[in-house]
Structure formats: C-alpha cells, structure tokens
N, C-alpha and C. Protein backbone atom coordinates (compact mmCIF):
# COMPACT_ATOMS: atom_id res chain seq x y z
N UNK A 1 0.85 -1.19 0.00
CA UNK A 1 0.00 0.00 0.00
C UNK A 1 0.89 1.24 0.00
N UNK A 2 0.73 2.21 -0.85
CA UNK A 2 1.78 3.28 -0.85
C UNK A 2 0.33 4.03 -1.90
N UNK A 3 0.07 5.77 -1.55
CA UNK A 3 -0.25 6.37 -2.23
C UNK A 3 -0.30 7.81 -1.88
N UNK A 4 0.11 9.02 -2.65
CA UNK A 4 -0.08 10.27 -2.06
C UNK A 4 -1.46 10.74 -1.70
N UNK A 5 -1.29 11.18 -0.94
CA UNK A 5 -2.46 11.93 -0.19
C UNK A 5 -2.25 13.60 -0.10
N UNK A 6 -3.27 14.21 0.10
CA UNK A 6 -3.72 15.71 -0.85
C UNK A 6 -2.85 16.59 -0.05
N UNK A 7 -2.32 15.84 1.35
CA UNK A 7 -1.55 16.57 2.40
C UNK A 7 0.02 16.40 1.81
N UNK A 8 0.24 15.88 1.25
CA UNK A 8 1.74 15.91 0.85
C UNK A 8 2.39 14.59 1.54
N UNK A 9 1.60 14.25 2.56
CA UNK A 9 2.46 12.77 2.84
C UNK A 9 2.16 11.85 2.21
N UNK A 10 2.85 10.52 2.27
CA UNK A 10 2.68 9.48 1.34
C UNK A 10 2.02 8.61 2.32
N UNK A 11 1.16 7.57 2.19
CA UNK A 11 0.29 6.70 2.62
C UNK A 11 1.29 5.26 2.74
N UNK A 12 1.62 4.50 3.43
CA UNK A 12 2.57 3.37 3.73
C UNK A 12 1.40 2.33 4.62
N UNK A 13 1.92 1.27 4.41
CA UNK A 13 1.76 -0.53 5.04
C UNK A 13 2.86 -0.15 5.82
N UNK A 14 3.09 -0.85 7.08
CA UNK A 14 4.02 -0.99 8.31
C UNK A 14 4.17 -1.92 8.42
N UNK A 15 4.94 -2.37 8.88
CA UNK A 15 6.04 -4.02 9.31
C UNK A 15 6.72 -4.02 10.73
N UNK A 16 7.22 -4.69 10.50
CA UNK A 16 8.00 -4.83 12.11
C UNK A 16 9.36 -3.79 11.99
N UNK A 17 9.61 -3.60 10.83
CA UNK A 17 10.72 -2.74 10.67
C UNK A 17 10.52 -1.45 11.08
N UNK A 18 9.63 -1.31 10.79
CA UNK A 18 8.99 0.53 11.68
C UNK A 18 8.34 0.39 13.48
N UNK A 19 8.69 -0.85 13.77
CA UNK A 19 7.82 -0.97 15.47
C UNK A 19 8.45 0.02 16.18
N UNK A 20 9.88 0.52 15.78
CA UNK A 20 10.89 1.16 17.64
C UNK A 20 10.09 2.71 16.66
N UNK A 21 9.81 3.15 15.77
CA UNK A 21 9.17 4.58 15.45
C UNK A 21 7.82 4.63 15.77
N UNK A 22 6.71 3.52 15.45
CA UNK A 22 5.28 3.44 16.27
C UNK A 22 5.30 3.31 17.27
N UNK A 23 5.93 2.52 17.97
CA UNK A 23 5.97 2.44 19.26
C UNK A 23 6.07 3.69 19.91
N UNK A 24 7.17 5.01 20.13
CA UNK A 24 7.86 6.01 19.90
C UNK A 24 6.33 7.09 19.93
N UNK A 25 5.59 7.00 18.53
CA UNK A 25 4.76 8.01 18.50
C UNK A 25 3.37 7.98 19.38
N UNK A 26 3.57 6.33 19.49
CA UNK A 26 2.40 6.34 20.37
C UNK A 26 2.27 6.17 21.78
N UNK A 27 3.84 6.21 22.17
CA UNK A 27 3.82 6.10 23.74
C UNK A 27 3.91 7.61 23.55
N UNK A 28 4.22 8.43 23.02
CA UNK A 28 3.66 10.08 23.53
C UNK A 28 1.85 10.13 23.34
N UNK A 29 1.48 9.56 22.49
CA UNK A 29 0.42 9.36 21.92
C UNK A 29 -1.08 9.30 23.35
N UNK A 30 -0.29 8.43 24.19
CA UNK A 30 -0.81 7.42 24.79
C UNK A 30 -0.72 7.83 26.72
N UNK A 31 0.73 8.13 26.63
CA UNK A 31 1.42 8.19 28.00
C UNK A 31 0.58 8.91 29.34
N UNK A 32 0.06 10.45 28.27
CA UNK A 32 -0.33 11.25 29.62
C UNK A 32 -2.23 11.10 29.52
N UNK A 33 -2.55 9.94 28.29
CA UNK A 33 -4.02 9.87 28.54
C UNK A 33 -4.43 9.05 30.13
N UNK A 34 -5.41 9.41 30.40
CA UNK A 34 -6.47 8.76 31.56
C UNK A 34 -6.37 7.34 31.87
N UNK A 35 -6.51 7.29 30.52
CA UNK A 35 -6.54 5.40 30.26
C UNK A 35 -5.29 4.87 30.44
N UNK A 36 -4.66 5.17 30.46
CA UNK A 36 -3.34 4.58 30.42
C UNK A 36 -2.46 4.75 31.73
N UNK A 37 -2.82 6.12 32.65
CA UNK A 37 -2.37 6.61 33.56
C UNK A 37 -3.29 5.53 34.56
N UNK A 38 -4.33 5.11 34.41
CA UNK A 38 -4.68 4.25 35.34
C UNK A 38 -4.19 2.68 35.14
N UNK A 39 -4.61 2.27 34.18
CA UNK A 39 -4.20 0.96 33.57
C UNK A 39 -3.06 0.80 34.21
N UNK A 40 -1.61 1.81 34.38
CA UNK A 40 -0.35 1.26 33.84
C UNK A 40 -0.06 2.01 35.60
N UNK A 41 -0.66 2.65 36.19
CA UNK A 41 -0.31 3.11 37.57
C UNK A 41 0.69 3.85 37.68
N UNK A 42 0.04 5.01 37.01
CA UNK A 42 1.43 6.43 36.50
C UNK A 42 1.55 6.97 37.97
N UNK A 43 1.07 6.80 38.92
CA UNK A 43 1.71 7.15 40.14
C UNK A 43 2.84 5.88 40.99
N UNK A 44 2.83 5.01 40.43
CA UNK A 44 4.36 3.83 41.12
C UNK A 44 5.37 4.37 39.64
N UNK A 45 6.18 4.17 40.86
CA UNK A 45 7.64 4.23 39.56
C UNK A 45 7.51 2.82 38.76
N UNK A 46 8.08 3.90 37.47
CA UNK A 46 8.33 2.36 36.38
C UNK A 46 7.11 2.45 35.38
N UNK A 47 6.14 3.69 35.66
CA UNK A 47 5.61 3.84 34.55
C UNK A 47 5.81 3.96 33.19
N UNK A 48 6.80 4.99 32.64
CA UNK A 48 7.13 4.45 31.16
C UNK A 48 7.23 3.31 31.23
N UNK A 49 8.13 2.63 31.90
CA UNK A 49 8.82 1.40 31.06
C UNK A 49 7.27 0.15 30.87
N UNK A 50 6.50 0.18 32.09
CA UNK A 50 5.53 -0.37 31.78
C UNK A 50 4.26 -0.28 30.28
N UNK A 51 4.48 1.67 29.97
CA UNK A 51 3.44 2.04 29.11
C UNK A 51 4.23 1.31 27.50
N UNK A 52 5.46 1.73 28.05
CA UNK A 52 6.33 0.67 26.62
C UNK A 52 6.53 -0.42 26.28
N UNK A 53 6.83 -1.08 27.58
CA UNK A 53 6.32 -2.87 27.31
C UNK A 53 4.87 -3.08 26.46
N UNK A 54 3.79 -2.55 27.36
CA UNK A 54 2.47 -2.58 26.92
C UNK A 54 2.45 -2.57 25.41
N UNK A 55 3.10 -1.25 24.64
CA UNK A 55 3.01 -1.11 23.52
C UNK A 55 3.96 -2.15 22.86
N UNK A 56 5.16 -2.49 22.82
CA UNK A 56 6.05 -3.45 22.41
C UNK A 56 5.27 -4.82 22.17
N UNK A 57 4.71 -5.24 23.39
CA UNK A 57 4.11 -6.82 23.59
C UNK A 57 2.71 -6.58 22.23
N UNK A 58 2.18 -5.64 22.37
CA UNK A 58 0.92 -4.97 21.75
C UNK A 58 1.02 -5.27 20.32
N UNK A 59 2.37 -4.49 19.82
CA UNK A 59 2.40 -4.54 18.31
C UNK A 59 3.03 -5.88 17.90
N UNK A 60 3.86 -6.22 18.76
CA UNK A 60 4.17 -7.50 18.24
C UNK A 60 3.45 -8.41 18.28
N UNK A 61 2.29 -8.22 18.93
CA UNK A 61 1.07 -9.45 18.65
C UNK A 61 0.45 -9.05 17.22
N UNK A 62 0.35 -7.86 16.89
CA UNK A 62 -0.52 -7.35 16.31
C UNK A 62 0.23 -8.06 14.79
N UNK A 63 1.39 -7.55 14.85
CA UNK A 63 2.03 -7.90 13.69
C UNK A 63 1.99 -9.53 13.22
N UNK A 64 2.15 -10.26 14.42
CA UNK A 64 2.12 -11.33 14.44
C UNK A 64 1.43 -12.20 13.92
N UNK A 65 0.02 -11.55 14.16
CA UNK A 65 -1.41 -11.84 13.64
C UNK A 65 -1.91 -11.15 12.16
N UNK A 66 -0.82 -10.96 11.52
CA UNK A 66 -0.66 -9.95 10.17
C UNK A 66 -2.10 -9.47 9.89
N UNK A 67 -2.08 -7.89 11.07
CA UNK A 67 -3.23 -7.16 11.38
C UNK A 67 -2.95 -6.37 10.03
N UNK A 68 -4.00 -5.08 9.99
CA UNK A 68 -3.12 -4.35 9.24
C UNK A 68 -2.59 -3.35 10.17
N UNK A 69 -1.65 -2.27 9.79
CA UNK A 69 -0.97 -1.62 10.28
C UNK A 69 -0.31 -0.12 8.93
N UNK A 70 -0.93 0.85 9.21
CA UNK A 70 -0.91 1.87 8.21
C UNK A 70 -0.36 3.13 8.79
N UNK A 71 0.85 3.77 7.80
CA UNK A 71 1.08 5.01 8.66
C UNK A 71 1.78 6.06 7.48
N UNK A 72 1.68 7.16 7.80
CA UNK A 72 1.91 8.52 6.83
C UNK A 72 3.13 8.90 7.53
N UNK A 73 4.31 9.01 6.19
CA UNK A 73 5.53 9.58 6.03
C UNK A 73 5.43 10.82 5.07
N UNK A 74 6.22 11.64 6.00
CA UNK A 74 6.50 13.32 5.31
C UNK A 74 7.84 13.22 5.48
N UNK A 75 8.39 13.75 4.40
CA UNK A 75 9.80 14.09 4.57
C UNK A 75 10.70 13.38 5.45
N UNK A 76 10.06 11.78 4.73
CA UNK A 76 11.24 10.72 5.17
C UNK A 76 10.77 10.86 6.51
N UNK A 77 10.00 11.10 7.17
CA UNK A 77 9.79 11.00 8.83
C UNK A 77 8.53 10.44 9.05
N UNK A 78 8.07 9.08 9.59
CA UNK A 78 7.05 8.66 9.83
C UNK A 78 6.29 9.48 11.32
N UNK A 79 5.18 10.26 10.46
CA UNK A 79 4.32 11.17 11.50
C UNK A 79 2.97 10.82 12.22
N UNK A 80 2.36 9.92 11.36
CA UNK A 80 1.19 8.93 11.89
C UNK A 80 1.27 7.48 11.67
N UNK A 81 0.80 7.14 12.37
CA UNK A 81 0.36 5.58 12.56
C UNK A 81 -0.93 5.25 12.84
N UNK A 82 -1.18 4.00 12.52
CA UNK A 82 -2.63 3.51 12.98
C UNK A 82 -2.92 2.12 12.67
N UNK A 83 -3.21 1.18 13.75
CA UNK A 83 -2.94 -0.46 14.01
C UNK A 83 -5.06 -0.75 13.97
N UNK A 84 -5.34 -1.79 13.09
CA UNK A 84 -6.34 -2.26 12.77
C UNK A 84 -6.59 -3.27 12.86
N UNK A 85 -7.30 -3.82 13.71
CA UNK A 85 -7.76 -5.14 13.82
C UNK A 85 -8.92 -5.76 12.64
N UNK A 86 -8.66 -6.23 11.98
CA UNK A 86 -9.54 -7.37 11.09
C UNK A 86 -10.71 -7.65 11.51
N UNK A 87 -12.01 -8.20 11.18
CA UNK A 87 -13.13 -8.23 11.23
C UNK A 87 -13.16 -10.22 11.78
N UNK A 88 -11.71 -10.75 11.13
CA UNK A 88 -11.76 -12.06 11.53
C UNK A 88 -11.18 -12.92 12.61
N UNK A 89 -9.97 -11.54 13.36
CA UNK A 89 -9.50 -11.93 14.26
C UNK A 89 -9.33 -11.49 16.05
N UNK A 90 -10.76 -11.43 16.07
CA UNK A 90 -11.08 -10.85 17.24
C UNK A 90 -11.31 -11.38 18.10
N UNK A 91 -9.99 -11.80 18.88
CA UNK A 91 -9.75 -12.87 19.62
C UNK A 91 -9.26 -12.15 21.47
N UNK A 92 -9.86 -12.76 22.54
CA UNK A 92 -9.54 -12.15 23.27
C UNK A 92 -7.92 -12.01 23.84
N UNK A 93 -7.61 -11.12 24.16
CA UNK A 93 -6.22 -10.98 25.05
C UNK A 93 -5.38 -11.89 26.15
N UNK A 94 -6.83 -12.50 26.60
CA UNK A 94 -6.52 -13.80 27.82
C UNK A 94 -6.78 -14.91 27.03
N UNK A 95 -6.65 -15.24 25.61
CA UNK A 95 -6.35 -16.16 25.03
C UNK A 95 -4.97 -16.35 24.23
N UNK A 96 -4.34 -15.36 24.38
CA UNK A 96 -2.85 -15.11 23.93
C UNK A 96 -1.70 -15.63 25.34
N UNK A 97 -1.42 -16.71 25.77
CA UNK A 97 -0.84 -17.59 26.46
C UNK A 97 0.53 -16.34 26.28
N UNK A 98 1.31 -16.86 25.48
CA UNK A 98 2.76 -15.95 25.31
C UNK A 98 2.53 -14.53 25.80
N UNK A 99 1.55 -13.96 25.25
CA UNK A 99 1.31 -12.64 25.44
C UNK A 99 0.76 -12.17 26.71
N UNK A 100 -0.06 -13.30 27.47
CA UNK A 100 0.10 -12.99 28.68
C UNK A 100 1.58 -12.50 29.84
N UNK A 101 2.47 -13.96 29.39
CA UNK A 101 3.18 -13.91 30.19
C UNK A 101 4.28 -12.77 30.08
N UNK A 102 4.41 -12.80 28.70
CA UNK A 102 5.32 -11.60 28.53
C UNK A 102 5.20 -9.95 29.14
N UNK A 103 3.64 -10.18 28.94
CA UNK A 103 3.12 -8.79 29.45
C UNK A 103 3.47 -8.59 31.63
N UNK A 104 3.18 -9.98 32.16
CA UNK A 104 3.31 -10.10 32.97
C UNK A 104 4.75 -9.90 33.69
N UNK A 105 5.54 -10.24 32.74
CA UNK A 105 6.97 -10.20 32.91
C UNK A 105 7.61 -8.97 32.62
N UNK A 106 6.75 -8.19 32.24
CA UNK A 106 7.51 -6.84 31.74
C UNK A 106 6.65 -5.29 32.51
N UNK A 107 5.12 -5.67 32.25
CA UNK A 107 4.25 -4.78 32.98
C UNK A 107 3.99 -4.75 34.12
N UNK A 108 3.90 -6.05 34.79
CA UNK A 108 3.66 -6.76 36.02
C UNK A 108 2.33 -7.13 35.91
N UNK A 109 1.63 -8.27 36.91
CA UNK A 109 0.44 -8.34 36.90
C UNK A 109 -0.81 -8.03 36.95
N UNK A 110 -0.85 -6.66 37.82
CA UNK A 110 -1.62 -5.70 38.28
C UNK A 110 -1.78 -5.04 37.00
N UNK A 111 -1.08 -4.25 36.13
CA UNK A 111 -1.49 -3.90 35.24
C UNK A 111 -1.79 -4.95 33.95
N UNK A 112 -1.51 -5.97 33.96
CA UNK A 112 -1.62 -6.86 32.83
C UNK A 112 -3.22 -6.85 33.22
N UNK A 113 -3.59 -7.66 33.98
CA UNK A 113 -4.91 -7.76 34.84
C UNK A 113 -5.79 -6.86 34.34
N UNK A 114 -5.23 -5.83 34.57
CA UNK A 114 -6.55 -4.11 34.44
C UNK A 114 -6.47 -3.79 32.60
N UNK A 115 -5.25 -4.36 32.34
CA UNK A 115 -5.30 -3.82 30.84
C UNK A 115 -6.19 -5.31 29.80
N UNK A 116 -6.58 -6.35 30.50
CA UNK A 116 -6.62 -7.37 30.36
C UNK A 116 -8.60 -7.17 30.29
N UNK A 117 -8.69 -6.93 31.57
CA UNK A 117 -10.31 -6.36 32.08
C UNK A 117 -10.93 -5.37 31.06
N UNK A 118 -9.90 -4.54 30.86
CA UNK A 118 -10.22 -3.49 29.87
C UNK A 118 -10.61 -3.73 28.40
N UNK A 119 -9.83 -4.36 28.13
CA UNK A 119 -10.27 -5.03 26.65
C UNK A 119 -11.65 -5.33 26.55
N UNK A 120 -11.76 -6.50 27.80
CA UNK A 120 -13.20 -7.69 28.10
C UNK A 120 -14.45 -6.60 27.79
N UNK A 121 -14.41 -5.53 28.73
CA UNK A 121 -15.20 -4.28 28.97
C UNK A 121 -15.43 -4.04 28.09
N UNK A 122 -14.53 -2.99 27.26
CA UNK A 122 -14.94 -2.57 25.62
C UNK A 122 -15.41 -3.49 24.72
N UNK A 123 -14.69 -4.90 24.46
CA UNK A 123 -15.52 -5.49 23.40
C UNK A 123 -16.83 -6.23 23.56
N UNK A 124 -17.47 -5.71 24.64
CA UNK A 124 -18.79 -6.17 25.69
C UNK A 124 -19.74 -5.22 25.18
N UNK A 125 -19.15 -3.90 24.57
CA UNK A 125 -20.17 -2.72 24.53
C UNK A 125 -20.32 -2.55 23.49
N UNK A 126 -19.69 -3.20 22.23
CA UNK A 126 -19.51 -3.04 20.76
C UNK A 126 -20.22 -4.35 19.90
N UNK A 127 -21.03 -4.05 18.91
CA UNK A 127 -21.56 -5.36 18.21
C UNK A 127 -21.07 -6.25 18.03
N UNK A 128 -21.72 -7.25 18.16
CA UNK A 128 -21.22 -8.85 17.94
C UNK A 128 -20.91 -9.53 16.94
N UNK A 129 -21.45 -8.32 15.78
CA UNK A 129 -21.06 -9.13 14.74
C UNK A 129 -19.68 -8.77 13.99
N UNK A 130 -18.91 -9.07 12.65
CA UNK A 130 -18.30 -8.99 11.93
C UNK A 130 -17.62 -7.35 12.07
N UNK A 131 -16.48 -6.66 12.86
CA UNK A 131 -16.01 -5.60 12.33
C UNK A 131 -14.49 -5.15 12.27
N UNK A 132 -14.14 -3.81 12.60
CA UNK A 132 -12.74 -3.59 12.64
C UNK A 132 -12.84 -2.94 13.51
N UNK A 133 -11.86 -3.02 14.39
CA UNK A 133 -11.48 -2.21 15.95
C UNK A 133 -10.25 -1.62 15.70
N UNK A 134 -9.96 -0.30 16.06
CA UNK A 134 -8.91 0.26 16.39
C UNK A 134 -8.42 0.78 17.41
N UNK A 135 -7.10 -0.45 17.95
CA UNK A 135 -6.70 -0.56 18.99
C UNK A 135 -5.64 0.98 19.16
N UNK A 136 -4.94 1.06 18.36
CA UNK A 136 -3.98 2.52 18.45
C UNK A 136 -3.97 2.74 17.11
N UNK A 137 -4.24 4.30 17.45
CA UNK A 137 -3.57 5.33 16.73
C UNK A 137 -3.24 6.86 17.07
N UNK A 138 -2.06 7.26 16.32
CA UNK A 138 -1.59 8.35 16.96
C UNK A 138 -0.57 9.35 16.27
N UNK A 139 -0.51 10.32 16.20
CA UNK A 139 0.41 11.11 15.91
C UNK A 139 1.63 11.69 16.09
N UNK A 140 2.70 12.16 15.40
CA UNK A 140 3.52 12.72 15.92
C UNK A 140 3.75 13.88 16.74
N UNK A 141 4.32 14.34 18.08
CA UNK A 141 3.71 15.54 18.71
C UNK A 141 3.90 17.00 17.42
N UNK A 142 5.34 16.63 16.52
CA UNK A 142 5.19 18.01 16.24
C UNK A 142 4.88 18.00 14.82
N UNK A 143 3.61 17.57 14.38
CA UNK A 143 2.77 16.92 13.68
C UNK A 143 1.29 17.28 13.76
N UNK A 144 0.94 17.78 14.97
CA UNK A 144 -0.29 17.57 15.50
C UNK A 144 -0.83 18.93 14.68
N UNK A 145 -2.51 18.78 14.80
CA UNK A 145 -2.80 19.47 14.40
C UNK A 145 -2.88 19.78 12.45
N UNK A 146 -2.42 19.03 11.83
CA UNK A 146 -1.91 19.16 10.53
C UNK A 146 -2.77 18.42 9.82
N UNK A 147 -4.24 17.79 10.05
CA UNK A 147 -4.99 17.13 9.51
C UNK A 147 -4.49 15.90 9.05
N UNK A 148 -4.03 14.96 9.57
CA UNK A 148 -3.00 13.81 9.88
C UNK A 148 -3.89 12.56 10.19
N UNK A 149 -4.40 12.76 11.59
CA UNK A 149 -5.34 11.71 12.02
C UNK A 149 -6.73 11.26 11.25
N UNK A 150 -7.20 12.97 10.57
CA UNK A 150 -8.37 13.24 9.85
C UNK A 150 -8.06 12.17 8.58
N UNK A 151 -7.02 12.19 8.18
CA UNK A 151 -6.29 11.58 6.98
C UNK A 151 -6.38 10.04 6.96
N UNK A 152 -6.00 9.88 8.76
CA UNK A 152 -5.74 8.42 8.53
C UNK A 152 -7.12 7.64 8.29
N UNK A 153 -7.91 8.44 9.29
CA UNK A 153 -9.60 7.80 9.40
C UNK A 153 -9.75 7.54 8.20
N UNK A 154 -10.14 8.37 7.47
CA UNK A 154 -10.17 8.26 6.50
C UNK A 154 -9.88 6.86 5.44
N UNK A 155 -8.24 6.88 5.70
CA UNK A 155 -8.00 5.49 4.81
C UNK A 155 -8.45 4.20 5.88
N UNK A 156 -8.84 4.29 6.87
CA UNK A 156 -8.94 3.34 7.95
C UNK A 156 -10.54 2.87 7.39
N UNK A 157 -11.62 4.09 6.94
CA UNK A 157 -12.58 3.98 6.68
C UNK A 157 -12.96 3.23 5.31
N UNK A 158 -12.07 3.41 4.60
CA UNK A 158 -11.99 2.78 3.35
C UNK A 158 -11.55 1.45 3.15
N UNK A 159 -10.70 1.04 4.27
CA UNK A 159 -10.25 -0.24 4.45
C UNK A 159 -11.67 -1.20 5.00
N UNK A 160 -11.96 -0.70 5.84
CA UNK A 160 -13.12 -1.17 6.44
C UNK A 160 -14.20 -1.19 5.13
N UNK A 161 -14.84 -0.67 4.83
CA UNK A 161 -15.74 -1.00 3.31
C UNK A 161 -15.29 -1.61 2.43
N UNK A 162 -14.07 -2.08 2.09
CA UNK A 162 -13.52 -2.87 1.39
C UNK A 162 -13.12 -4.28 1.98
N UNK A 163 -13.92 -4.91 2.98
CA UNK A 163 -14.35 -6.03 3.59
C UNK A 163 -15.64 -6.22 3.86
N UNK A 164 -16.21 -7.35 2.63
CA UNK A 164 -17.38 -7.38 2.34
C UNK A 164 -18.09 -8.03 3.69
N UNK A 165 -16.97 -8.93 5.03
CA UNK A 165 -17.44 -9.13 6.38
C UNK A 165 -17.79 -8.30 7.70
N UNK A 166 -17.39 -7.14 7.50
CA UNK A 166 -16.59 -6.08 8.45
C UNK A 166 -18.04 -5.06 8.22
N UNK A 167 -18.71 -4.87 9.52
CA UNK A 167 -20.22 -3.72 9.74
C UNK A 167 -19.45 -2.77 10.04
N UNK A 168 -18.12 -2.22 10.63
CA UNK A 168 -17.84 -1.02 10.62
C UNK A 168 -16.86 -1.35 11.74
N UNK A 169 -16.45 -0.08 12.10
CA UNK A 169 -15.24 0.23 13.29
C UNK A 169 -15.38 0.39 14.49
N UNK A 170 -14.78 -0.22 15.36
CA UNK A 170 -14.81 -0.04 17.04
C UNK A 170 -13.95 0.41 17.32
N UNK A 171 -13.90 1.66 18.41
CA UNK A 171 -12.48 2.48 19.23
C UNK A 171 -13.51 2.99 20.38
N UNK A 172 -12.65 3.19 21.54
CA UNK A 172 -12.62 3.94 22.71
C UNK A 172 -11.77 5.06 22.97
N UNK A 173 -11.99 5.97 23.70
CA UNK A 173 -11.39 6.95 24.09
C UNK A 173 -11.72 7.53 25.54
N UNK A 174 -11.30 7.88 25.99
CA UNK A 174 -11.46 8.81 27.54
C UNK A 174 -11.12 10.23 27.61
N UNK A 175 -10.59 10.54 26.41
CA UNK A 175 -10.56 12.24 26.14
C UNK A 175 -11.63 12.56 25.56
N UNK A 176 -12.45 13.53 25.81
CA UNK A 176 -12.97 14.19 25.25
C UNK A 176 -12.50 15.16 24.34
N UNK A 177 -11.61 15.26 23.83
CA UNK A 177 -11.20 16.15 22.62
C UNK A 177 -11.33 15.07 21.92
N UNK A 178 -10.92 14.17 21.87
CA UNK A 178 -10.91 13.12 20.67
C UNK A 178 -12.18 12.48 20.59
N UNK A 179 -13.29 12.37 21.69
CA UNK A 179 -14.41 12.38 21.24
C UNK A 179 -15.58 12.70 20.27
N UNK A 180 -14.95 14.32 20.44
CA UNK A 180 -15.60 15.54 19.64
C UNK A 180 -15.07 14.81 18.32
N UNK A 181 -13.96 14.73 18.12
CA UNK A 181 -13.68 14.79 17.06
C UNK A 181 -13.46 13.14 15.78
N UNK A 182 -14.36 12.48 17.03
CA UNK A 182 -15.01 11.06 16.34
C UNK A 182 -16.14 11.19 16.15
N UNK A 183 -17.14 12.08 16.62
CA UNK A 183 -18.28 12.16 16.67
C UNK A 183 -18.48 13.16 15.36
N UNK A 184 -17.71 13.66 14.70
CA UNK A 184 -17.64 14.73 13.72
C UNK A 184 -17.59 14.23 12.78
N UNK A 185 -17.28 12.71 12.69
CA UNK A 185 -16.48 11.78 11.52
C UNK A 185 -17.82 11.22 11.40
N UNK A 186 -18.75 10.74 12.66
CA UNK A 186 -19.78 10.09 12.45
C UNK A 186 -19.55 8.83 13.35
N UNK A 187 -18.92 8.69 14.24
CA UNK A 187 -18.84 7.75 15.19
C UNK A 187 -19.88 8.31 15.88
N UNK A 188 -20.99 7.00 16.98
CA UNK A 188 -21.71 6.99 17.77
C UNK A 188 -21.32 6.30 19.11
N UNK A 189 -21.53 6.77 20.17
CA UNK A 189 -21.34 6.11 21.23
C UNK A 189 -22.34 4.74 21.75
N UNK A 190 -21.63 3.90 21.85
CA UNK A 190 -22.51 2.40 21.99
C UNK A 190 -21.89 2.41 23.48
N UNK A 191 -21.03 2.78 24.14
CA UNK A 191 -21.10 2.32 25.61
C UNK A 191 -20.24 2.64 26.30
N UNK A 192 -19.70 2.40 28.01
CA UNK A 192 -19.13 3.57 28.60
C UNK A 192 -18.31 2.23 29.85
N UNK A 193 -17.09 2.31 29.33
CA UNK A 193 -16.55 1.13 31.01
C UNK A 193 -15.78 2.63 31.49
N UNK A 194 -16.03 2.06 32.94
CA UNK A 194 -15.46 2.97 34.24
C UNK A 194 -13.93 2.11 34.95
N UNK A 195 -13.43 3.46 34.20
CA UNK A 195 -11.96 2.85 34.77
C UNK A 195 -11.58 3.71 35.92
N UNK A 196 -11.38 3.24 37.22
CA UNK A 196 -11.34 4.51 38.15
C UNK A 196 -11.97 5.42 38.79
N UNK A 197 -11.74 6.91 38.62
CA UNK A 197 -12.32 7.50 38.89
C UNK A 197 -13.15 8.30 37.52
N UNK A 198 -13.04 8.14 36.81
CA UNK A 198 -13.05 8.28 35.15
C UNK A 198 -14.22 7.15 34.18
N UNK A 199 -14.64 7.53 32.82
CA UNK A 199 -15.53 7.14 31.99
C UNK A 199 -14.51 6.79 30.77
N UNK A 200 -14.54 5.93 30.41
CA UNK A 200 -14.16 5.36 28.97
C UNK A 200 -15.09 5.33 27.96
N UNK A 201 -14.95 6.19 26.80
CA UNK A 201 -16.47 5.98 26.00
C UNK A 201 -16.27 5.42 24.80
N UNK A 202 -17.15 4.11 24.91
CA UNK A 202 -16.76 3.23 23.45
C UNK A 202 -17.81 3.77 22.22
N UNK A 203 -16.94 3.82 21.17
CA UNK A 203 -17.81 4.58 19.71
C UNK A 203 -17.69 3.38 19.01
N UNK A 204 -18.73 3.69 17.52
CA UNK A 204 -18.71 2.95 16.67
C UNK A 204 -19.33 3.74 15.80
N UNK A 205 -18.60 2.99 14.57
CA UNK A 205 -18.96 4.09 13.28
C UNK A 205 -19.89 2.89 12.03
N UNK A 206 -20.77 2.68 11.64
CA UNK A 206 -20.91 2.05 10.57
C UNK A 206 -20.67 2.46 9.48
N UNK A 207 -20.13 1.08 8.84
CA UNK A 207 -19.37 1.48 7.15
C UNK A 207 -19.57 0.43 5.69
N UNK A 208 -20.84 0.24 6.41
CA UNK A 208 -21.71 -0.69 4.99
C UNK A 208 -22.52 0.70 4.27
C-alpha cells in the first residue's frame, strides 16, 4: 500500500521494521491519557517502562497476527500511525498464552490484569457481529494538528468498506477532545466502562 495523499504525505503498510518509530509516536500518543495513567499506575515508579512494554508486547502481537498496520511519512519521517484489527480476528487478550506472560513479565500483573479487564469491557459494549477495531492510533507531537489523524480515518474507513465481512469500526477513548472529534467523523457512542475515577467511552462508526 503506498499512495499520495492531498496533504503531501505518502500513505505506507508498516512491518516490524517501523515498530521502535510506532511504538515512539504512540507512547507520547498514549502516556499522559487517563486510560493509560490508570491501567499502567502512573503514580508507582516504572511507569514508562511499563506504558512501553504494553506497547512493544501490543504490536508485536498485532504484527504477528498480520493485522493491518498503516502510517503517513512526510519528509522521510514517519508522523502517523494507525494499528487495525480485522473483522476475523477478534480474539480475546486472555487467550494469547505468550502474550500474557510476557506482558506479565515486563508490565507486572496488576497492570496486565486491568489492561486485560479493559479489553473484556470494551468489546462487551460493541456489536457482535463482523467488524474492525482500532486498537492505536496516533500522531507525531510536532505533527499535530496538521490534519493527519483526519487523513488516517479516512483510509482506515476505506479499508473497512472494502471487507465485504466487516459492519464497521470499534475504538474507545477517555478524552474528550478526541471524542468531539469522532463524533464529527460520524462515530456513535454504543457504551461507557469505568476505569477509576473516570468514563471510557466506546464509539462505533458504521461502514456498509
């Protein structure tokens, strides 16, 4: 997959060869959200290294499971990313044996556990049938703002209609800025897990 887009970046497929740069954009991506500050227990030391395991163990499943995985390069610098789960392999997290333990061995249990629960939660509030979930995506910080993410939806949306199995897209969020600005795209809210002291709000977009 390679094609220009009206923004000047070029449209790319991702591999394992780009993981230490996704990884990278999306632990800024990721680090100081809600969700993650609880999940990963940003008040004990050892938070990065936990929010980076998380992501490391994450993509390398993802890849593993030859998800797709799509991201926009400008000037030789990969500035977005965005990891897609398939409509056929929506398999839970506590069925990944390796991926447990690894996570356990690197995150610790407590957060494996809560990031583990979390999944269960969200894909509890999202249709049962046939779709695509998007687990991460994210931008570069000095990137932001540049109609980037708008971009990626976009091809994320097109991927999704071009699976004659797939009713549309599942994502969560706990920011409300990024709410607004799923809800603008045409995402609807189907449901809400409570992480904490805090609301997680699961969207869904249909794309038949």
């Amino acid at each position: 997959m390679s094609q220009e887009l009206a923004e000047g970046a070029q449209l790319v497929r991702l591999d394992r060869s780009a993981l230490s740069e996704a990884k990278s954009i999306l632990f800024h991506a990721y680090r100081h959200e809600n969700t993650f500050q609880y999940l990963f227990d940003a008040n004990r030391p050892g938070y990065d290294q936990r929010v980076r395991a998380t992501l490391r163990e994450s993509l390398e499943l993802h890849f593993a499971q030859e998800q797709d995985a799509i991201g926009l390069v400008d000037d030789d610098h990969l500035v977005a990313v965005a990891f897609i789960s398939n409509s056929d392999s929506r398999v839970s997290l506590a069925e990944h044996f390796n991926w447990r333990i690894r996570m356990m061995l690197t995150a610790g249990l407590t957060s494996t556990k809560r990031y583990i629960d979390y999944h269960e939660q969200v894909r509890a509030c999202l249709p049962k049938d046939c779709h695509h979930d998007l687990p991460f995506i994210g931008v570069h910080p000095k990137y932001q703002n540049a109609g980037y993410g708008r971009a990626l939806m976009e091809v994320i949306e097109g991927i999704c209609r071009e699976s004659p199995r797939s009713s549309g897209i599942g994502l969560d969020t706990g920011n409300s800025r990024y709410i607004r600005f799923y809800t603008s795209i045409g995402f609807q809210k189907v449901g809400e897990v409570k992480l904490g002291g805090f609301t997680e709000s699961v969207l869904f977009k249909a794309c038949r």
